[in-house]
Protein backbone atom coordinates (compact mmCIF):
# COMPACT_ATOMS: atom_id res chain seq x y z
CA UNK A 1 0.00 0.00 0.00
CA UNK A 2 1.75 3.09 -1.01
CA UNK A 3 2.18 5.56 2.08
CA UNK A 4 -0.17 8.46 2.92
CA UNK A 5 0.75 12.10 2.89
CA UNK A 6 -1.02 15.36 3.98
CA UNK A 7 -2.22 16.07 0.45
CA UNK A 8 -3.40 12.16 -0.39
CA UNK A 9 -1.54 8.81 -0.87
CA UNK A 10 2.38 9.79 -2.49
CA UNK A 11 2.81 8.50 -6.22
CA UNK A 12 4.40 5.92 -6.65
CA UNK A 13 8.15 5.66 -8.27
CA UNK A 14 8.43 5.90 -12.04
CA UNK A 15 10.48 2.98 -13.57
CA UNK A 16 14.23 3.20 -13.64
CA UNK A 17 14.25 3.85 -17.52
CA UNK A 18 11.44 6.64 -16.91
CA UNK A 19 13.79 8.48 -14.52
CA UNK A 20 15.23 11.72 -15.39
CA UNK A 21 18.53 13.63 -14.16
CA UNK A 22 18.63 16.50 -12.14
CA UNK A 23 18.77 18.44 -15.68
CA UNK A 24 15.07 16.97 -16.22
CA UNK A 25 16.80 14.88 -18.92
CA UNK A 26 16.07 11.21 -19.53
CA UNK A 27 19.11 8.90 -19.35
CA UNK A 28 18.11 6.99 -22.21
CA UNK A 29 18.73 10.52 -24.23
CA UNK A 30 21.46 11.51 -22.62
CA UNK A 31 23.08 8.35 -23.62
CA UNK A 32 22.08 8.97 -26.95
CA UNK A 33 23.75 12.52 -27.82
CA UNK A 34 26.67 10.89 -25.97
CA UNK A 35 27.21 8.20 -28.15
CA UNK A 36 28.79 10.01 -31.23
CA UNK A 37 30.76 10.88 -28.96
CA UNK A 38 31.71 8.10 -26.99
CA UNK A 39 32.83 6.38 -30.32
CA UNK A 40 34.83 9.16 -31.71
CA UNK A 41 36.46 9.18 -28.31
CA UNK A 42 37.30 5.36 -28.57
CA UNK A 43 38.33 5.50 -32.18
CA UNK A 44 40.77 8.48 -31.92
CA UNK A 45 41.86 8.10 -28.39
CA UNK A 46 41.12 4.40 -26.71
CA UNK A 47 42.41 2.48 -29.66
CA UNK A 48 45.43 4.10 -30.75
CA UNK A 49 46.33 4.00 -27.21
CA UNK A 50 45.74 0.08 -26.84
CA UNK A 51 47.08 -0.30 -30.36
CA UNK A 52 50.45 1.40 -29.49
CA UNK A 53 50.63 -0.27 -26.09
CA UNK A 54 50.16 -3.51 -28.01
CA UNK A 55 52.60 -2.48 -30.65
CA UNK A 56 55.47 -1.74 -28.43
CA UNK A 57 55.84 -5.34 -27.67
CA UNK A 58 57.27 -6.13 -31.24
CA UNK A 59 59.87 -5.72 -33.24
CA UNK A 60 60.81 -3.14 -35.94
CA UNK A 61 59.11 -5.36 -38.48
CA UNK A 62 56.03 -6.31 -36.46
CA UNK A 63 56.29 -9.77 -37.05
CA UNK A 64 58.30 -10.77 -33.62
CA UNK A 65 57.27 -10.37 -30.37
CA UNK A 66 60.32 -8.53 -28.56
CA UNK A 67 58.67 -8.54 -24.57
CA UNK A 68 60.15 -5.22 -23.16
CA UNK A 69 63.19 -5.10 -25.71
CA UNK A 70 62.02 -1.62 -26.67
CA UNK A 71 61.49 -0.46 -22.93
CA UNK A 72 64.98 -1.33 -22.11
CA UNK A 73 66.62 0.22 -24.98
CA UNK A 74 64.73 3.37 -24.72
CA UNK A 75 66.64 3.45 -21.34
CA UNK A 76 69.69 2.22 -22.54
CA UNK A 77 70.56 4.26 -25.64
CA UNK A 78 72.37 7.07 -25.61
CA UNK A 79 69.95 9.36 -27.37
CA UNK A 80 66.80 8.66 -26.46
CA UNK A 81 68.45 8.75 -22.46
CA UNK A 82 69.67 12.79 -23.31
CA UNK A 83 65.74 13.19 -24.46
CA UNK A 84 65.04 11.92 -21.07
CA UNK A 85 66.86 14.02 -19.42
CA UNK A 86 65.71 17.51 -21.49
CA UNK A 87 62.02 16.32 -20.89
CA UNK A 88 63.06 15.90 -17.02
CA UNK A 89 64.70 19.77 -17.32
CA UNK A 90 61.64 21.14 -19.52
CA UNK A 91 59.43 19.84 -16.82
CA UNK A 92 61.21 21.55 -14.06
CA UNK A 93 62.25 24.29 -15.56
CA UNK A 94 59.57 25.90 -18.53
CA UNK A 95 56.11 25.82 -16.25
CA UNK A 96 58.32 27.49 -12.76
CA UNK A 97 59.75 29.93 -15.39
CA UNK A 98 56.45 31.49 -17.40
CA UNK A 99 54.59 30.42 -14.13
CA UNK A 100 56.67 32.88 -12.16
CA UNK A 101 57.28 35.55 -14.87
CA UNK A 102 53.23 35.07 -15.34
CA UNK A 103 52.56 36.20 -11.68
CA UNK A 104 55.04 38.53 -11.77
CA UNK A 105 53.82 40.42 -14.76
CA UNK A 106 50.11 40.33 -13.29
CA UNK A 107 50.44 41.70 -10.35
CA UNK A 108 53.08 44.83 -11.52
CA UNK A 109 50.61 45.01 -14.12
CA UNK A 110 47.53 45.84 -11.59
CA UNK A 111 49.79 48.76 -10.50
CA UNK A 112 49.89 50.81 -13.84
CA UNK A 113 47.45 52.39 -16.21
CA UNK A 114 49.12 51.02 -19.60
CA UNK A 115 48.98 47.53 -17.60
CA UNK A 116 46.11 46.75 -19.71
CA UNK A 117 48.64 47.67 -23.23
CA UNK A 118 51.41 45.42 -21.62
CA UNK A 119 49.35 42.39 -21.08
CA UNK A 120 48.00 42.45 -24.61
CA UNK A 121 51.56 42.82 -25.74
CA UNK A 122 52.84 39.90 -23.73
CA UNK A 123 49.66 37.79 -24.53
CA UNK A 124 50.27 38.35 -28.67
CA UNK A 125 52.69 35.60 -28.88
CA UNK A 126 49.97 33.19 -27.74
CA UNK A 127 48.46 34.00 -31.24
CA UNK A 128 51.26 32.67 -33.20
CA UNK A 129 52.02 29.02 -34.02
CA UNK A 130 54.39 26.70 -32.79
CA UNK A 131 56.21 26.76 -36.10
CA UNK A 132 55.97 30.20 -36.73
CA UNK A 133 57.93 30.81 -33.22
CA UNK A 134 60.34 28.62 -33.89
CA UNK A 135 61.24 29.99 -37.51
CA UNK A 136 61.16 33.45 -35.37
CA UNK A 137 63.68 32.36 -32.59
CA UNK A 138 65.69 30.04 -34.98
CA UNK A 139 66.77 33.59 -36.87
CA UNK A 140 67.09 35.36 -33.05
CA UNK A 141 69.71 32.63 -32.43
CA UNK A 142 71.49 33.03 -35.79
CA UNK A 143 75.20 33.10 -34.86
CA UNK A 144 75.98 35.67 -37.31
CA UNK A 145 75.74 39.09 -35.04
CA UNK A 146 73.78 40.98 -38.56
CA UNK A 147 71.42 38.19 -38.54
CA UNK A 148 70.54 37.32 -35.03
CA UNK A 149 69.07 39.94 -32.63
CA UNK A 150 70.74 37.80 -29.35
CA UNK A 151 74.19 37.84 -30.90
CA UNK A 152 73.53 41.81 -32.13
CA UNK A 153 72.61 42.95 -28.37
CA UNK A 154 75.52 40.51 -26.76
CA UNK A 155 78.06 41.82 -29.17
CA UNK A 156 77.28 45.37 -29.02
CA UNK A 157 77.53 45.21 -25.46
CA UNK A 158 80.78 42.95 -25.26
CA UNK A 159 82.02 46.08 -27.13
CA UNK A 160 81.18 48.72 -25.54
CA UNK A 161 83.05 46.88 -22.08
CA UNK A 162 85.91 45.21 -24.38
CA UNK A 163 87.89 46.95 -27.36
CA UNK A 164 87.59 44.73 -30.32
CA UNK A 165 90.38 44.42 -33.52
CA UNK A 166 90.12 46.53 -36.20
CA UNK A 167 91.89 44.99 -38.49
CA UNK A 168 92.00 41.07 -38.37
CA UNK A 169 93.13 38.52 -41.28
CA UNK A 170 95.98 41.63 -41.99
CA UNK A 171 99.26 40.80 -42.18
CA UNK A 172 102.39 42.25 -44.48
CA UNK A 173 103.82 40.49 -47.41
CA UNK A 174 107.37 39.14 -47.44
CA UNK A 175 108.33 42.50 -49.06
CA UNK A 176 107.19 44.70 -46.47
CA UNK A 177 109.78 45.61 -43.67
CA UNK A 178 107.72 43.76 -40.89
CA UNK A 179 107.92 40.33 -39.58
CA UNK A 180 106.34 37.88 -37.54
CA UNK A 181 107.17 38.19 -33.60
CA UNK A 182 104.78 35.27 -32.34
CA UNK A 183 101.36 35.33 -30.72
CA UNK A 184 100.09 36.96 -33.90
CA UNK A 185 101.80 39.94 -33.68
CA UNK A 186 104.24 41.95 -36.08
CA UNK A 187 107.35 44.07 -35.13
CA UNK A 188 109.75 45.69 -37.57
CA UNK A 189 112.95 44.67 -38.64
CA UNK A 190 115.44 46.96 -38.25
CA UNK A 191 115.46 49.68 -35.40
CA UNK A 192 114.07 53.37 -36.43
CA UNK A 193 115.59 56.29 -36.13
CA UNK A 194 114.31 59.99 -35.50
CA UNK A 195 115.61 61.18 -38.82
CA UNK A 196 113.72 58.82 -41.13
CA UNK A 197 110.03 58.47 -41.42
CA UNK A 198 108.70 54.32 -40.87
CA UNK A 199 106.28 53.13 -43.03
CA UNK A 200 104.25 49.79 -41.89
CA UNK A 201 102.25 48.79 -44.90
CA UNK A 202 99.82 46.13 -44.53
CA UNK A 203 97.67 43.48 -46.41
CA UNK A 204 94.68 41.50 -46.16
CA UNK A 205 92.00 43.87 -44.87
CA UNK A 206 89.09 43.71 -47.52
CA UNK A 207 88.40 47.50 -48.86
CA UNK A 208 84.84 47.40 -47.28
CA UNK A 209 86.01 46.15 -43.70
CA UNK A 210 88.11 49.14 -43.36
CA UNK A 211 87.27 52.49 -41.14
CA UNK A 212 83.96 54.47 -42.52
CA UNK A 213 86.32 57.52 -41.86
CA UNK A 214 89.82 56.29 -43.21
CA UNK A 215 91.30 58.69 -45.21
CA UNK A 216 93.96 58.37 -47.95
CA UNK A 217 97.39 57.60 -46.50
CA UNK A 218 99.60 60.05 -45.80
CA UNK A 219 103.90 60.24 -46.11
CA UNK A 220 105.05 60.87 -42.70
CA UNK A 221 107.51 63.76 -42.52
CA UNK A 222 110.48 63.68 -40.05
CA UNK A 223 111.41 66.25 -37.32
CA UNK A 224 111.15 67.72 -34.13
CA UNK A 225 113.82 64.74 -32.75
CA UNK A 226 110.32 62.16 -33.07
CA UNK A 227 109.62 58.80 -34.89
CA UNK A 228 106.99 59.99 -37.58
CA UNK A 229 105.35 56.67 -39.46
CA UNK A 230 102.71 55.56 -41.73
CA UNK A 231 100.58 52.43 -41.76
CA UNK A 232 98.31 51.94 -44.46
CA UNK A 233 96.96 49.21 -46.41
CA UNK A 234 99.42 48.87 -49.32
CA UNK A 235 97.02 47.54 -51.49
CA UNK A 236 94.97 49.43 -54.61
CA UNK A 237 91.42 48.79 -55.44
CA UNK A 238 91.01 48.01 -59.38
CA UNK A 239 95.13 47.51 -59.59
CA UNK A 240 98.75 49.51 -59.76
CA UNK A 241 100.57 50.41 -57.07
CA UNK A 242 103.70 49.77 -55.84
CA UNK A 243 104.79 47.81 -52.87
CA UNK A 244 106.00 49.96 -49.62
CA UNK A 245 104.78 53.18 -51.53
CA UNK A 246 101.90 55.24 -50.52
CA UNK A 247 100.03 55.91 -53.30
CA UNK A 248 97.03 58.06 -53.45
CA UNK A 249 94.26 55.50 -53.49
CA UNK A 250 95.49 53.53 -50.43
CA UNK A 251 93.75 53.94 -46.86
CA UNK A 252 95.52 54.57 -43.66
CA UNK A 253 94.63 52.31 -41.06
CA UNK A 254 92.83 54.38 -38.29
CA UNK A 255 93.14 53.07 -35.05
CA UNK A 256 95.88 50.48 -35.16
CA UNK A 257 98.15 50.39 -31.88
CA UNK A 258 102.15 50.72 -32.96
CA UNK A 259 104.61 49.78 -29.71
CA UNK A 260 108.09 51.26 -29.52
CA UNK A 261 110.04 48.08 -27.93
CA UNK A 262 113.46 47.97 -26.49
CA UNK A 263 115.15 45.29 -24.43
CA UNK A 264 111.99 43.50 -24.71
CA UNK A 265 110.02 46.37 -22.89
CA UNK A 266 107.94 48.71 -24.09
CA UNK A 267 108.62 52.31 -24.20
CA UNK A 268 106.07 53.89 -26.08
CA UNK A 269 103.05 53.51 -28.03
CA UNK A 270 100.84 55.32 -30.36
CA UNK A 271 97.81 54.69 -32.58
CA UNK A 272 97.43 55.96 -36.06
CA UNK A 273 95.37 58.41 -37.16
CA UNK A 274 92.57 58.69 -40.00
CA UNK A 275 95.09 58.87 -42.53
CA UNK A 276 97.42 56.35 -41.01
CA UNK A 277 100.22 58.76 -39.45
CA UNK A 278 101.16 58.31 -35.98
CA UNK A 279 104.08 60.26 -33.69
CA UNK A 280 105.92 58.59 -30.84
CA UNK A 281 107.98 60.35 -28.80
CA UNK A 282 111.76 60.73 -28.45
CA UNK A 283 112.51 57.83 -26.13
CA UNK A 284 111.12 55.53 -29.02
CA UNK A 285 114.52 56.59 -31.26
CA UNK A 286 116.60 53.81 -31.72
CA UNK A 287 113.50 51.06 -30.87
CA UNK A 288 111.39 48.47 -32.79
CA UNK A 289 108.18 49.16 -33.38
CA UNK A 290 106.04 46.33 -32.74
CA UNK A 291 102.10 45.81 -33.82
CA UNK A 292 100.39 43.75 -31.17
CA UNK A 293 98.04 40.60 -31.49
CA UNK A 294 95.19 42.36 -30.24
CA UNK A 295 95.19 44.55 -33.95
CA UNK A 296 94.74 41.07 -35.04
CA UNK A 297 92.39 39.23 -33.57
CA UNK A 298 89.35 37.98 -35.22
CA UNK A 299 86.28 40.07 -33.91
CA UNK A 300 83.94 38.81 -31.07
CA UNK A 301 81.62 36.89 -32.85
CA UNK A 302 78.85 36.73 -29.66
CA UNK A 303 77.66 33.96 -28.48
CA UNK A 304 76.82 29.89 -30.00
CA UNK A 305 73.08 30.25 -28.87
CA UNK A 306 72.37 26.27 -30.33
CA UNK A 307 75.33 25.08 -29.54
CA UNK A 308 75.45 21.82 -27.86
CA UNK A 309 75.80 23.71 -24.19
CA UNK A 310 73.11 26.55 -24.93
CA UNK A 311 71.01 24.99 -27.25
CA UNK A 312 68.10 23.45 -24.51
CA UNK A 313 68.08 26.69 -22.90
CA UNK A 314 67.58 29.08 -25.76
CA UNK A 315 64.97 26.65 -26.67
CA UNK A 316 63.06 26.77 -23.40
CA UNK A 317 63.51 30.54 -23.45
CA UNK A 318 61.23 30.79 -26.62
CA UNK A 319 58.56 28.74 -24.68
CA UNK A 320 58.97 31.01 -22.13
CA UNK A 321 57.95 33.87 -24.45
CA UNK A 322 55.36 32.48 -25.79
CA UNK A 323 53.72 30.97 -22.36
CA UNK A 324 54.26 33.56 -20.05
CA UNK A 325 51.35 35.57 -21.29
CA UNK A 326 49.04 32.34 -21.09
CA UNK A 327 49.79 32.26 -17.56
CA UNK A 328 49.63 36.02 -17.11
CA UNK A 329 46.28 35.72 -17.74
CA UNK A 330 44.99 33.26 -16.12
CA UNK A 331 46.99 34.76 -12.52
CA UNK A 332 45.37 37.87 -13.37
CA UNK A 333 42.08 36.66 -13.33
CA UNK A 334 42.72 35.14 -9.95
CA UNK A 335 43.92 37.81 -8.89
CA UNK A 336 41.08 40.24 -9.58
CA UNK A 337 38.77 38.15 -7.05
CA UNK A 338 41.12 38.38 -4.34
CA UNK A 339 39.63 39.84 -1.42
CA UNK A 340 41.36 43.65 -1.39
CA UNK A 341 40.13 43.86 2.20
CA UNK A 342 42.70 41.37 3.33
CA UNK A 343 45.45 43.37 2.03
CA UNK A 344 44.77 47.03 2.94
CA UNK A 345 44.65 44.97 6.05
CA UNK A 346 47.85 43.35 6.57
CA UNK A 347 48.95 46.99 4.80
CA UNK A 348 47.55 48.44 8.21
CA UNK A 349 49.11 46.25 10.31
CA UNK A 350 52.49 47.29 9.23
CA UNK A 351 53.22 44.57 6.37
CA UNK A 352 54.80 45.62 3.55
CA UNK A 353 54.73 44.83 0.08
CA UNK A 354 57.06 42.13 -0.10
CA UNK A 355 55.13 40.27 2.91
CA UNK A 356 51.49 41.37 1.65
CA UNK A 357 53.04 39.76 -1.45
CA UNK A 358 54.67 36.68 -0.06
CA UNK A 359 51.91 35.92 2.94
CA UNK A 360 48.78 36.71 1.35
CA UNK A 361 48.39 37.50 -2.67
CA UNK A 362 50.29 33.89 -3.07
CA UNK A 363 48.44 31.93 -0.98
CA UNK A 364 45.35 33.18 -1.70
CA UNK A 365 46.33 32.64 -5.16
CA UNK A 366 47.30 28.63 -4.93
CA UNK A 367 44.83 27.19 -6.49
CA UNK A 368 45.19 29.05 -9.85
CA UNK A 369 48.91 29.02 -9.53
CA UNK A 370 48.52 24.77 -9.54
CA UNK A 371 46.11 25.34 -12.26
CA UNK A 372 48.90 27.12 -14.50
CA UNK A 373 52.05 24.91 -13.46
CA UNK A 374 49.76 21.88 -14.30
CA UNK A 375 48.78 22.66 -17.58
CA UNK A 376 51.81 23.92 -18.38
CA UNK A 377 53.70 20.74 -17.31
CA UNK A 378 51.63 18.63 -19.19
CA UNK A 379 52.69 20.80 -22.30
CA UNK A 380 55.97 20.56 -21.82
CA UNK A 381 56.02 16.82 -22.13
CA UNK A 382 54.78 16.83 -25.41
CA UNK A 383 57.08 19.79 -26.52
CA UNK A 384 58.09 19.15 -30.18
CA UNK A 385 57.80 21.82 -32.58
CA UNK A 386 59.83 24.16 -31.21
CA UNK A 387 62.87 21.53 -30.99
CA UNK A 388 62.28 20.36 -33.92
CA UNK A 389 62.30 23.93 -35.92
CA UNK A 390 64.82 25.98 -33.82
CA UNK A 391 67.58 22.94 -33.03
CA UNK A 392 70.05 22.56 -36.09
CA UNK A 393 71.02 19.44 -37.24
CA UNK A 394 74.67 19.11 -35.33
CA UNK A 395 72.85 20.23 -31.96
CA UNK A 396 69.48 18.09 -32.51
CA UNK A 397 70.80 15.30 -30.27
CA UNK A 398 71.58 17.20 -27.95
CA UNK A 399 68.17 19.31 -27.59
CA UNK A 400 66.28 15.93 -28.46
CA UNK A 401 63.12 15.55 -26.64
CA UNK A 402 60.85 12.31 -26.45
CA UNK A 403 57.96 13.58 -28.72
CA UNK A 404 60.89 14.67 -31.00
CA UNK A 405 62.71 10.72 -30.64
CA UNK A 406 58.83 9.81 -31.51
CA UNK A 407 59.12 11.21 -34.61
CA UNK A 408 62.28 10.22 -35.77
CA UNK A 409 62.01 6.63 -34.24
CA UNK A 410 58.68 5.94 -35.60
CA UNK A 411 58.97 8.05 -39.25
CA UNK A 412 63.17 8.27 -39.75
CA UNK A 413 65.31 6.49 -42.53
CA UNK A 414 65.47 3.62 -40.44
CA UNK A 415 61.67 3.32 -39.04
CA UNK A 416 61.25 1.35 -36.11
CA UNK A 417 57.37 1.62 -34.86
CA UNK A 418 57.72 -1.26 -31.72
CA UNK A 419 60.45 1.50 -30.10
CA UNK A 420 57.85 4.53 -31.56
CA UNK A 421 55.74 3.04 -29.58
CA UNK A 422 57.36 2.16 -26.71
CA UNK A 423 58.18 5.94 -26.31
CA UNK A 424 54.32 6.99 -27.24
CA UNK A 425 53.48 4.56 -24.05
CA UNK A 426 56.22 6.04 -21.76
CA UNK A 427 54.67 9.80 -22.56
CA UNK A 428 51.41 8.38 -21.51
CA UNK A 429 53.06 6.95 -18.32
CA UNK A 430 55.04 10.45 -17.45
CA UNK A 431 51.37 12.37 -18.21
CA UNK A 432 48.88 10.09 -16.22
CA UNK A 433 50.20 11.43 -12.67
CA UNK A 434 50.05 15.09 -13.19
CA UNK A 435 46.53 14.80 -14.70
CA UNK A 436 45.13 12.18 -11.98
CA UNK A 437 46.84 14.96 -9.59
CA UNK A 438 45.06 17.99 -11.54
CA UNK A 439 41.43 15.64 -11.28
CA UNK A 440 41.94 15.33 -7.30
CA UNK A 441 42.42 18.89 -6.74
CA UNK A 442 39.91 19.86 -8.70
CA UNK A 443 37.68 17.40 -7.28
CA UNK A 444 38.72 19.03 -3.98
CA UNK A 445 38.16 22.73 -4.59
CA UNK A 446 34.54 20.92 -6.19
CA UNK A 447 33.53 19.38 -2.22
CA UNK A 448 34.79 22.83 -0.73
């Protein structure tokens, strides 16, 4: 007998497939707009997942059934070990980087009325493609200093701190009256004298790598008890000339550093002007005049930005530019339901920035902070583009990541799809954690 109520006997339950959700939706629907779904989800994501784990238990051919061959060589080979270890740094090292730079930026940013500019700014890269970054940072890496923008910046300021050579690759012929003194520099070969001008003629020194403000070389003219000289490039553009003879076509070579020697020590010194003369004084009579190494030299050249050392760095650096702004974002939208109260009242109290900083905004801003580092990790492991555009192909071993090994284990000249897949599975393996551990948190902020 079905049980009595103020307003009449209660109705009695409607049958299990009559029931509806708390959306007022019948399961039997539900389950029916799911379904396309549910089989697009097992054909593109279940099975390729049981066919690779399946898969990595044979061979290269397919035909054999290798146990955990390929799981033991992925940790025993050399290369596939460094991508390893560059997924282990990426992980550490690209989501605690933009993550930081990311809170950073949004909470200067709340501080300043073009904050709303600079965020936009630092967001933009999030509109450009993998590729297109890479193609982007592999020319801001280019060693050449008037290609690449690092190696332009690091140059110019090596030289502002650091004289560079003005002159390197010169050197005088076997004609000239200079020889070699070791260590790359050059010191005449007979002593000079006050009474007879010097000339140091030169070779070597392409006519558009000299001086913008040479002049035309100039015949030194004795007196005055000094050593008067010339050095010039002794060479004419478009032919003639004479060796050891300045003729009027030939450049003086501004800048270079002449050393009056004696005994071994030096006892004066001079550089040369736009048109090449120089003066030293008296003391330098009877002395040879030497032309140190560091006229020589070859120029700094800046840094090798994908070179073996730099080149997992530089790469994670171009993440960094591109994720910061993701992460920006999302810490700024945190951020803006903080509770300001909280802070005007530690402000009160005495706190100052640093501590409001440190003791409330970050802990108040956990949860979002997890969010960031999470997604951001799981990224990182499947990092590929970038590698695979901005490493070259001498450093490629050295930046290799395991999406990257993927590729060229599973689609190289020598194809082997059982280790592919063996590296597809570990991926899988190094993912699972940080998403069960994004699922429980969320799951937790859900019950609070």
């Amino acid at each position: 007998m079905p049980p009595v109520t103020a307003g009449g006997p209660a109705r009695p339950a409607p049958p299990a497939d009559k029931r509806k959700s708390v959306t007022g939706t019948r399961k039997m629907v539900a389950a029916g707009f799911l379904l396309p779904a549910l089989v697009l989800l097992g054909a593109l994501v279940v099975y390729p997942i049981g066919y690779s784990l399946y898969r990595s238990f044979f061979d290269q051919s397919g035909s054999g059934f290798a146990g955990l061959g390929n799981y033991v060589e992925i940790f025993t080979d050399d290369t596939i070990l460094t991508a390893v270890k560059n997924n282990a740094i990426w992980v550490v090292v690209a989501p605690t980087v933009s993550t930081a730079l990311g809170l950073i930026f949004a909470v200067l940013t709340e501080r300043v009325r073009w904050g709303t500019a600079f965020k936009l700014i630092v967001f933009m890269p999030m509109a450009i493609s993998m590729l297109a970054a890479g193609i982007i940072f592999r020319l801001v890496y280019e060693q050449d200093p008037e290609r690449g923008v690092a190696n332009a910046v690091w140059v110019g300021v090596h030289d502002t701190f650091a004289e560079s050579a003005g002159f390197p690759r010169a050197r005088p012929l076997p004609v000239h009256p200079l020889e070699a003194a070791g260590g790359g520099a050059f010191i005449t070969k007979e002593p000079v004298s006050a009474g007879t001008p010097v000339q140091i003629p030169l070779v070597g020194v392409a006519p558009a790598k000299m001086p913008s403000d040479a002049q035309p070389a100039k015949t030194a003219v004795p007196g005055d008890g000094k050593i008067h000289g010339t050095a010039w490039l002794d060479f004419t553009r478009g032919g003639g000339g004479k060796p050891n003879v300045v003729d009027t076509k030939e450049l003086g070579l501004k800048g270079i550093k002449v050393e009056a020697v004696k005994d071994g020590k030096v006892v004066a010194e001079a550089r040369a002007g736009a048109d090449g003369t120089f003066t030293l004084p008296a003391s330098a009579d009877g002395a040879l005049l030497r032309l140190p190494a560091d006229n020589f030299r070859e120029p700094y050249n800046g840094v090798n930005w994908l070179g073996p050392n730099l080149v997992t760095p530089a790469i994670i650096g171009s993440y960094v530019w591109m994720w910061a702004g993701f992460a920006m974002v999302l810490i700024a939208a945190g951020l803006a339901s903080v509770p300001r109260e909280l802070m005007e009242a530690a402000r009160v109290d005495g706190a100052n920035e640093w501590q409001v900083f440190r003791r409330i905004t970050v802990p108040l801003l956990a949860p979002v902070l997890a969010v960031v580092l999470v997604t951001l990790m799981i990224n990182v492991l499947k990092i590929f583009d970038l590698v695979f555009i901005i490493a070259p192909g001498s450093s490629q071993d050295d930046a290799n990541v395991l999406a990257l090994q993927l590729y060229r284990s599973s689609f190289g000249t020598d194809a082997d799809l059982g280790l592919g897949s063996a590296i597809a599975v570990l991926l899988l393996l190094l993912v699972l954690p940080v998403m069960f551990f994004n699922i429980r948190r969320m799951r937790r902020e859900t019950r609070q």
